[in-house]
N, C-alpha and C. Protein backbone atom coordinates (compact mmCIF):
# COMPACT_ATOMS: atom_id res chain seq x y z
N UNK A 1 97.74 74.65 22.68
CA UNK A 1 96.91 73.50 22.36
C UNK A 1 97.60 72.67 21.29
N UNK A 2 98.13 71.26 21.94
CA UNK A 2 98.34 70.25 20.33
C UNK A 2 97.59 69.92 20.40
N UNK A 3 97.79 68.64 18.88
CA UNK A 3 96.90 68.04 18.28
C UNK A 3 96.91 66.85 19.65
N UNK A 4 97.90 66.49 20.44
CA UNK A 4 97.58 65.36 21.22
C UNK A 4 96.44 65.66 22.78
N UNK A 5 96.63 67.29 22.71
CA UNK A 5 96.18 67.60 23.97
C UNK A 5 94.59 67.31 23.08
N UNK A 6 94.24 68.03 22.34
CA UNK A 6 93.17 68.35 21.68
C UNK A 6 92.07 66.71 21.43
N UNK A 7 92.74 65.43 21.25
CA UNK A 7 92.86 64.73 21.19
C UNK A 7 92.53 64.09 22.33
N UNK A 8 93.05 64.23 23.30
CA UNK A 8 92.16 63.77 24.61
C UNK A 8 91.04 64.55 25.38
N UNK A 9 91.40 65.65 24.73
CA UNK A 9 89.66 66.47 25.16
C UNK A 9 88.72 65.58 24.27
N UNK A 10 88.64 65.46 23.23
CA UNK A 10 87.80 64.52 21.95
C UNK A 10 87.25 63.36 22.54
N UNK A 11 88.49 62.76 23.25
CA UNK A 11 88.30 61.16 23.44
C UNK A 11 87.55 60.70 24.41
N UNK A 12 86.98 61.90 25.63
CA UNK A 12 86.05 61.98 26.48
C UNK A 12 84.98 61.79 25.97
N UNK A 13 84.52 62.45 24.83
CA UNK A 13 83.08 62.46 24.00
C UNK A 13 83.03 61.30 23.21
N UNK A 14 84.19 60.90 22.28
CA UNK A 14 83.96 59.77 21.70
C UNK A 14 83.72 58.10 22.83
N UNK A 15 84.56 58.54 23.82
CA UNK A 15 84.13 57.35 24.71
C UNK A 15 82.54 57.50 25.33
N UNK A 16 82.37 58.02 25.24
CA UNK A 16 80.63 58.69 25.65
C UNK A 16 79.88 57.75 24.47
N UNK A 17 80.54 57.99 23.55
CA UNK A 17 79.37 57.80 22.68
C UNK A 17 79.73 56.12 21.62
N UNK A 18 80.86 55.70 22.11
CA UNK A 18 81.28 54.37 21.52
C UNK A 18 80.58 53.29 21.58
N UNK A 19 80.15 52.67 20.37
CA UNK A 19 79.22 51.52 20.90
C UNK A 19 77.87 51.94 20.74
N UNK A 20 77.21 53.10 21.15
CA UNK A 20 75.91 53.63 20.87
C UNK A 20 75.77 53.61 19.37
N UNK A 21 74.45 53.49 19.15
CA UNK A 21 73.54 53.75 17.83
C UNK A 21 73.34 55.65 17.82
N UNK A 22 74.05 55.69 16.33
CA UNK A 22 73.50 57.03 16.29
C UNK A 22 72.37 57.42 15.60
N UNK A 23 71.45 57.67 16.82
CA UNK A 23 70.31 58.30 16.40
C UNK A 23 69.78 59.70 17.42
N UNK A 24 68.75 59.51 17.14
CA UNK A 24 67.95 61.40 18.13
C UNK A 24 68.25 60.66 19.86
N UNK A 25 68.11 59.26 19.97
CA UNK A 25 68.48 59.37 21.50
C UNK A 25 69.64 59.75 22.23
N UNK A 26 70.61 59.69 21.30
CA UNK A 26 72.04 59.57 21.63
C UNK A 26 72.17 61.14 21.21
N UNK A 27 71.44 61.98 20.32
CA UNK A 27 71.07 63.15 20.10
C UNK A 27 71.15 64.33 21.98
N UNK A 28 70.03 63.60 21.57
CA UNK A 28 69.31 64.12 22.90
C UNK A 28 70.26 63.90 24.47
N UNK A 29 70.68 62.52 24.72
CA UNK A 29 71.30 62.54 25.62
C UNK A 29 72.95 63.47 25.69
N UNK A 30 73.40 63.46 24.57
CA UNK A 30 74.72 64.22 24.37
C UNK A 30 73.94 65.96 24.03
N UNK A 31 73.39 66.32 24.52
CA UNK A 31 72.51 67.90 24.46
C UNK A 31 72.20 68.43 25.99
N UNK A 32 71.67 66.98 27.01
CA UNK A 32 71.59 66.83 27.96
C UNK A 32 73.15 66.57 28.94
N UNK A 33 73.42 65.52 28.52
CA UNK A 33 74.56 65.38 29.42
C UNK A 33 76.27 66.46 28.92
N UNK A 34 75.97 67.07 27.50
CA UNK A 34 77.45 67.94 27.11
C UNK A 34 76.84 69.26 26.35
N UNK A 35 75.88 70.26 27.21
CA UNK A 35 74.86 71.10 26.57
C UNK A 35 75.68 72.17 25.94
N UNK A 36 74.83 72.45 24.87
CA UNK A 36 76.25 73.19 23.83
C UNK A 36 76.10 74.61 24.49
N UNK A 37 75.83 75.54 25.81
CA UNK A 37 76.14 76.22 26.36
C UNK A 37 76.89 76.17 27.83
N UNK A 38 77.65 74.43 27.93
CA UNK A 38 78.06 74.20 29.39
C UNK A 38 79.36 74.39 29.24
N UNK A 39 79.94 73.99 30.10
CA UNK A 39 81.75 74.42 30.33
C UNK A 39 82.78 73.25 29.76
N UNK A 40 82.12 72.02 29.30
CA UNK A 40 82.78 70.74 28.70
C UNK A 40 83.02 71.20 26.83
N UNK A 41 81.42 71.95 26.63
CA UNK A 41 81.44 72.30 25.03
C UNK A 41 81.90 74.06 25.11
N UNK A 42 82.46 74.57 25.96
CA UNK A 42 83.31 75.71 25.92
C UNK A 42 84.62 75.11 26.16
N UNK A 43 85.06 74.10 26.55
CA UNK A 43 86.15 73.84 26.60
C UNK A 43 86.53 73.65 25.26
N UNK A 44 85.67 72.71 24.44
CA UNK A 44 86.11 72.30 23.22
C UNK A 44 86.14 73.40 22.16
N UNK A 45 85.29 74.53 22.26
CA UNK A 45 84.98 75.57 21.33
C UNK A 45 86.75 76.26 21.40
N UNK A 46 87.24 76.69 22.74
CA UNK A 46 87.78 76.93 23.30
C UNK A 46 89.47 76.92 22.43
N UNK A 47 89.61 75.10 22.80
CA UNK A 47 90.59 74.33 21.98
C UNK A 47 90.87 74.71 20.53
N UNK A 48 89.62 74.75 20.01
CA UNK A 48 89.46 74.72 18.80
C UNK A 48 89.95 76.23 18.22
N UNK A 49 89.29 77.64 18.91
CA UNK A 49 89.60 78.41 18.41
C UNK A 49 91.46 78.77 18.69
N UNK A 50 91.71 78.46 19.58
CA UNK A 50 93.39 78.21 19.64
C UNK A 50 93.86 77.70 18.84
N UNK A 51 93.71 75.73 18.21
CA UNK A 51 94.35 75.43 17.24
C UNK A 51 94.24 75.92 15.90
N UNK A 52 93.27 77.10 15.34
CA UNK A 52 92.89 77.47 14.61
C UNK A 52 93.89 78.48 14.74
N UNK A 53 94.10 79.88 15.82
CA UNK A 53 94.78 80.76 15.59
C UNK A 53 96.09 80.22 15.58
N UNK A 54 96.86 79.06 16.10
CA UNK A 54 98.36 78.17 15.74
C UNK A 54 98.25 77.77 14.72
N UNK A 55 97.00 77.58 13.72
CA UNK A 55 97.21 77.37 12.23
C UNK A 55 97.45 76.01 11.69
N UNK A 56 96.60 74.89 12.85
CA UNK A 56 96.70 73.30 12.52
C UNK A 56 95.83 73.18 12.39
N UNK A 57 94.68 73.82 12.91
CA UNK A 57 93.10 73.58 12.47
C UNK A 57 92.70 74.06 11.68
N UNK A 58 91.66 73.60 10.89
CA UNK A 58 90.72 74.74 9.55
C UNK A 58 91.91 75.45 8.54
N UNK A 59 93.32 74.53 8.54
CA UNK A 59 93.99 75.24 7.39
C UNK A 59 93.90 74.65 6.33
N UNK A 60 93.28 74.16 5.46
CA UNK A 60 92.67 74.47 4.19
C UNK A 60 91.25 75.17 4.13
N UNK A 61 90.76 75.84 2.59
CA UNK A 61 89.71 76.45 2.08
C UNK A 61 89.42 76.16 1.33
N UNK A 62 88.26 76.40 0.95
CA UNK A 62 87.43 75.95 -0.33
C UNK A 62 86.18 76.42 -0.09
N UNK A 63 85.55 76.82 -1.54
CA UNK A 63 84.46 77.41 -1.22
C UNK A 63 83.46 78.15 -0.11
N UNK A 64 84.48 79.04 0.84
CA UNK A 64 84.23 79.91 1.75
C UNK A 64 84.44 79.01 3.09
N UNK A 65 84.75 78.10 2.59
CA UNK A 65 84.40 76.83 4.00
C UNK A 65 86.33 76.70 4.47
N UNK A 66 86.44 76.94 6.21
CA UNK A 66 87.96 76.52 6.09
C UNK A 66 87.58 75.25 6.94
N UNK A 67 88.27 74.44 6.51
CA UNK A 67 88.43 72.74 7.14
C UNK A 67 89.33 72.29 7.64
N UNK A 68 89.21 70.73 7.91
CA UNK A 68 90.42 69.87 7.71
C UNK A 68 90.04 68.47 9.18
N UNK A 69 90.55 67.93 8.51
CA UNK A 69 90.99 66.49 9.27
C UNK A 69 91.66 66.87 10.23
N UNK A 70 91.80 66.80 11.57
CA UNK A 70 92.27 66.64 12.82
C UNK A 70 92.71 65.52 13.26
N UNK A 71 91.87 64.61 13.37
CA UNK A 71 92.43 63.43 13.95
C UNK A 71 91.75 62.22 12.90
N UNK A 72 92.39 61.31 12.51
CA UNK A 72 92.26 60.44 11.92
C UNK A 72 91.59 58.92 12.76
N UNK A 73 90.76 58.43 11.98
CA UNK A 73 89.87 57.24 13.29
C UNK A 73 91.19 56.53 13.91
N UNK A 74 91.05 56.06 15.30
CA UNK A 74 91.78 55.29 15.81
C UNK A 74 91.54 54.46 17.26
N UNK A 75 92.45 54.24 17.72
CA UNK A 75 92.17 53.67 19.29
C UNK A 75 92.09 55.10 20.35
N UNK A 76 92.62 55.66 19.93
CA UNK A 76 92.71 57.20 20.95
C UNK A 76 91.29 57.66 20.93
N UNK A 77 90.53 57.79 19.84
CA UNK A 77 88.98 57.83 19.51
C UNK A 77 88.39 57.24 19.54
N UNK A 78 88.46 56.05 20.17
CA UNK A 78 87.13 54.92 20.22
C UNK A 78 86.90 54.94 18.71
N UNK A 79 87.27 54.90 17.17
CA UNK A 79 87.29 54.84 16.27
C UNK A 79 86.49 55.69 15.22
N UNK A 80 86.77 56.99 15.96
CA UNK A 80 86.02 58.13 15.42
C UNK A 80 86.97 59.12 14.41
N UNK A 81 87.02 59.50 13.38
CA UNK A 81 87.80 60.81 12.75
C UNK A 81 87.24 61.83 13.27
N UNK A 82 87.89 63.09 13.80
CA UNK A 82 87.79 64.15 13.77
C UNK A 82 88.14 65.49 12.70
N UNK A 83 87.10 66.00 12.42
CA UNK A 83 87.10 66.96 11.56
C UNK A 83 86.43 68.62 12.19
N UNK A 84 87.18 69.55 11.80
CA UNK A 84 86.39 70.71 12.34
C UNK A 84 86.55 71.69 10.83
N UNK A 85 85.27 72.48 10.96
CA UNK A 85 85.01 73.38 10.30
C UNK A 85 84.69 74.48 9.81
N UNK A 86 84.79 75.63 9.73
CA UNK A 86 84.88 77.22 10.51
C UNK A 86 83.91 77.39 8.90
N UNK A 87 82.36 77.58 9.31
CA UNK A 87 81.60 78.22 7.77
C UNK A 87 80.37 79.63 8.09
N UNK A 88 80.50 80.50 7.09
CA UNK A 88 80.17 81.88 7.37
C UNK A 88 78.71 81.46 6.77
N UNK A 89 77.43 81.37 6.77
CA UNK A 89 76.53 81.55 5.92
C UNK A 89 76.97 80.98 4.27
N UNK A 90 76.81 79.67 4.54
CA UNK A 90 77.26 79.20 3.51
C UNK A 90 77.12 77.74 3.51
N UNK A 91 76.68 76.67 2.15
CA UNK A 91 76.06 75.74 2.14
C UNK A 91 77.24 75.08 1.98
N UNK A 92 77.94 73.45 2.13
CA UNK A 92 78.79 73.31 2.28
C UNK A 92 78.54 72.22 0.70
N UNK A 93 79.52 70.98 0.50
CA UNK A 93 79.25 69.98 -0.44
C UNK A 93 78.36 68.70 0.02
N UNK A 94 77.43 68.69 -0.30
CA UNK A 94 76.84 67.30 -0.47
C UNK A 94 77.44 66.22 -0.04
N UNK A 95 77.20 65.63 1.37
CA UNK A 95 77.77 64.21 1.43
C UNK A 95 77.04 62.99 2.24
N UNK A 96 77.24 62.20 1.62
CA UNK A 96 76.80 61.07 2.77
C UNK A 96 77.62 60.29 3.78
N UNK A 97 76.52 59.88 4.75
CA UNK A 97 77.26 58.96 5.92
C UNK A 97 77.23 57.79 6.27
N UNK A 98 77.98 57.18 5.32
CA UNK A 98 77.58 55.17 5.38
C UNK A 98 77.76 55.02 6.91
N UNK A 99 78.42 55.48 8.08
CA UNK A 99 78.36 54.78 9.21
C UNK A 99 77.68 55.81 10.22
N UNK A 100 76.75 56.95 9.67
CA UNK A 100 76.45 58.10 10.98
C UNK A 100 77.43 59.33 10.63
N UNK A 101 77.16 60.35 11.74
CA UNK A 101 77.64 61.39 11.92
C UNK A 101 77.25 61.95 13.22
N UNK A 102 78.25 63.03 13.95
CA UNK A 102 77.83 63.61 14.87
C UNK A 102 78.49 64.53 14.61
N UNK A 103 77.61 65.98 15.05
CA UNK A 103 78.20 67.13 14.78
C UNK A 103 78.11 67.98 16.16
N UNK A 104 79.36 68.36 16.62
CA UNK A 104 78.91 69.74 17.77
C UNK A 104 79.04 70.95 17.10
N UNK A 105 78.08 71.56 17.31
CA UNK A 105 77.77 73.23 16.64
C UNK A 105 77.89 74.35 17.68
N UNK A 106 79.03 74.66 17.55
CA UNK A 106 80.05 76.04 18.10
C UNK A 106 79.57 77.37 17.41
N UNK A 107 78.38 78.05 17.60
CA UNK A 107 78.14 79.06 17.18
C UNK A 107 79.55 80.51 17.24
N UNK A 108 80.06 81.13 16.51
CA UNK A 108 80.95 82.17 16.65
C UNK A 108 80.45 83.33 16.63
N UNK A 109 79.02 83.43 16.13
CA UNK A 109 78.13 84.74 16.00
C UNK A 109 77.09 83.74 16.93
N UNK A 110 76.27 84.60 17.53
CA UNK A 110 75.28 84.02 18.64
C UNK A 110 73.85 83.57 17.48
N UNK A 111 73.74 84.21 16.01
CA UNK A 111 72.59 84.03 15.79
C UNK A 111 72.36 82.74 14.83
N UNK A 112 74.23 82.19 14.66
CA UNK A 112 74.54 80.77 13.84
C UNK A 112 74.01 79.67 14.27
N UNK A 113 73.13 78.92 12.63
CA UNK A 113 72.96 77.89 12.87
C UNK A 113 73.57 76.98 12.03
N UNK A 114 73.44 75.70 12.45
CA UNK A 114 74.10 74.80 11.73
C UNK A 114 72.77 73.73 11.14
N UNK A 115 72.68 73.62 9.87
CA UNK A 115 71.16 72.36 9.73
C UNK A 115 70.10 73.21 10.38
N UNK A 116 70.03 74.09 10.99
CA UNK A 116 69.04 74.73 11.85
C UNK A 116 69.32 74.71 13.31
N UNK A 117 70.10 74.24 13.74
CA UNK A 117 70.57 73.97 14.88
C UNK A 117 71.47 74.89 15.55
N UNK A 118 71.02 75.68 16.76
CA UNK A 118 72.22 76.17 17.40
C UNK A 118 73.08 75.56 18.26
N UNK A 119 73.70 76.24 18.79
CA UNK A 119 75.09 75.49 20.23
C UNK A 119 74.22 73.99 20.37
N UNK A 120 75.33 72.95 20.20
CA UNK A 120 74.96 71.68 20.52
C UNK A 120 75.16 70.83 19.88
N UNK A 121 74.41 69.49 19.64
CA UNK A 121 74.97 68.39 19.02
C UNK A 121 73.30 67.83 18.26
N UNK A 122 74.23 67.85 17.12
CA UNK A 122 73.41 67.24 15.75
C UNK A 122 73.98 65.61 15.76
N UNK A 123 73.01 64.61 15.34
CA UNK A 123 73.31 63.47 14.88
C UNK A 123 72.47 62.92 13.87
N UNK A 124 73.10 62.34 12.99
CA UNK A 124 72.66 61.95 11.50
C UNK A 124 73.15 60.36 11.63
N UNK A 125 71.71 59.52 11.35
CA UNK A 125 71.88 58.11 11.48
C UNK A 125 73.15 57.89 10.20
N UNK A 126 73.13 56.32 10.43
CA UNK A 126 73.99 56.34 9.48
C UNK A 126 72.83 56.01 7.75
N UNK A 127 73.78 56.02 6.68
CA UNK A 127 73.26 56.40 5.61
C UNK A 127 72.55 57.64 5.17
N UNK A 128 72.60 58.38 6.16
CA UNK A 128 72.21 59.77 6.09
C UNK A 128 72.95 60.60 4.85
N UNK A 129 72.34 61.80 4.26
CA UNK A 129 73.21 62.54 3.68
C UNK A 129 72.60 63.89 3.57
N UNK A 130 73.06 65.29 3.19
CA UNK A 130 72.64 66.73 3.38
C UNK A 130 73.98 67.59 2.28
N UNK A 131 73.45 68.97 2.46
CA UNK A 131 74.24 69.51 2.47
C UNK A 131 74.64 70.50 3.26
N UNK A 132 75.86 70.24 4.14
CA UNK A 132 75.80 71.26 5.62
C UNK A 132 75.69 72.53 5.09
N UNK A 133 74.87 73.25 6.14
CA UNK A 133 74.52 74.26 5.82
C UNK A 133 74.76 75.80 7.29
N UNK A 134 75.13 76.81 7.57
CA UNK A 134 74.88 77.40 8.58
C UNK A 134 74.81 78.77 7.88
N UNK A 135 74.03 78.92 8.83
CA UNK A 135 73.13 80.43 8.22
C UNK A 135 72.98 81.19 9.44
N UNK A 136 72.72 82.32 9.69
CA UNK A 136 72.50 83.63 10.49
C UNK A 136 74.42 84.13 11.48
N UNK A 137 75.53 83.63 10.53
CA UNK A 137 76.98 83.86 10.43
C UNK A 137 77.74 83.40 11.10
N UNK A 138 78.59 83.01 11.37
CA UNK A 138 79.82 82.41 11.56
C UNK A 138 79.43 81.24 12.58
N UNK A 139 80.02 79.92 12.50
CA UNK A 139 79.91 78.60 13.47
C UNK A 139 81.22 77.81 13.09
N UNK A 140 82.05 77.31 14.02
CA UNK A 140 82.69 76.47 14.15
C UNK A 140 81.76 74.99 14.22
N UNK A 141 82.62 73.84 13.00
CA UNK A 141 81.31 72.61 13.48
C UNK A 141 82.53 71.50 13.44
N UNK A 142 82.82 70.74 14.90
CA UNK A 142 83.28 69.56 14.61
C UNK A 142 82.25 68.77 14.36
N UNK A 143 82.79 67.52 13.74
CA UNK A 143 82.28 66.72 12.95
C UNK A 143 83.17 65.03 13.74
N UNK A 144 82.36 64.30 13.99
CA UNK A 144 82.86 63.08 14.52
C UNK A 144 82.38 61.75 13.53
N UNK A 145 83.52 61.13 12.97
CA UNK A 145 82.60 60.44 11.93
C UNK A 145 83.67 59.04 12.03
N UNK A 146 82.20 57.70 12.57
CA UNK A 146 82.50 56.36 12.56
C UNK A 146 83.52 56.10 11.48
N UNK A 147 84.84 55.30 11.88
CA UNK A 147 85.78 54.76 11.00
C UNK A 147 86.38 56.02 9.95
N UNK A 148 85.61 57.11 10.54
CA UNK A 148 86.38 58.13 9.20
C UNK A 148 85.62 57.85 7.88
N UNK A 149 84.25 57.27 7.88
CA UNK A 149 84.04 57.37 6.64
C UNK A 149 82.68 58.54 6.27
N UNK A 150 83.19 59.18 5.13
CA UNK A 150 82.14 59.68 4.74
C UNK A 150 82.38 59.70 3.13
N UNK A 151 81.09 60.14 2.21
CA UNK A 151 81.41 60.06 0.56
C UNK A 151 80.53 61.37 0.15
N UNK A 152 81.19 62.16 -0.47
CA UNK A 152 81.02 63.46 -1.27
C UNK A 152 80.14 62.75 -2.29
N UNK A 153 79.29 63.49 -2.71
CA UNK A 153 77.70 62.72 -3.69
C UNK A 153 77.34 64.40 -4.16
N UNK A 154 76.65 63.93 -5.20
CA UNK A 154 76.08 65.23 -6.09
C UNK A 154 74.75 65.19 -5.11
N UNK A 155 74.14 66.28 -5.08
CA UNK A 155 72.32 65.93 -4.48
C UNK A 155 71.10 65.66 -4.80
N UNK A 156 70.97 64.98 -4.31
CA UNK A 156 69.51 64.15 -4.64
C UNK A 156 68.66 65.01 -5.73
């Protein structure tokens, strides 16, 4: 798995979702049409745990959390950054989302949630903010975020 193959698996979903308002409809329809137990979001779980064991994904750590930037916003993404994130029962940093967020939640233990959420796709309008959270053990969470922007904030 490269970063370019990996990259056009992505760009299927981000073209899905380009142009849409992120909210619970676009929620709901990406749950329906890419269900986080079908063979499109095993493909991606899939990818992911490969570029992870080649050691391009999730290689940095911090506070129990391994991360990292994948793909940077562009034309290949319909202008989305990609980020993935491998977290054990553990609250992540505080951030907000001046343009949205979408998250697919790759459970690695069957009883992981992400926000409360199992296998599937979370979306956070924009100006949204939290602190990610997954609880009942291990989840892989990409993270798809308009223009690449997001801002680390203390919490409310």
């Amino acid at each position: 798995m490269s970063v370019e193959d990996f990259t056009a698996i992505i760009a299927r979903v981000t073209g899905h979702v380009s142009g849409r308002p992120l909210d619970g409809a676009l929620a709901r329809d990406l749950n329906d049409s890419l269900p986080g137990d079908g063979a499109d979001v095993a493909a991606i779980a899939r990818a992911c745990r490969e570029a992870i064991r080649d050691g391009w994904m999730c290689n940095r750590e911090a506070g129990g959390i391994r991360y990292g930037r994948v793909v940077k916003p562009g034309p290949a993404t319909h202008g989305y950054s990609v980020d993935v994130v491998e977290m054990d029962d553990v609250v992540g940093p505080h951030h907000r989302h001046p343009n949205g967020e979408i998250d697919l939640v790759m459970p690695v233990d069957a009883t992981a949630t992400f926000d409360g959420q199992g296998a599937g796709w979370v979306v956070y309008g924009p100006g949204s903010a939290h602190s990610p959270t997954v609880t009942g053990g291990r989840a892989l969470v990409l993270y798809l975020l308009p223009q690449g922007a997001i801002e680390f904030t203390p919490p409310a």
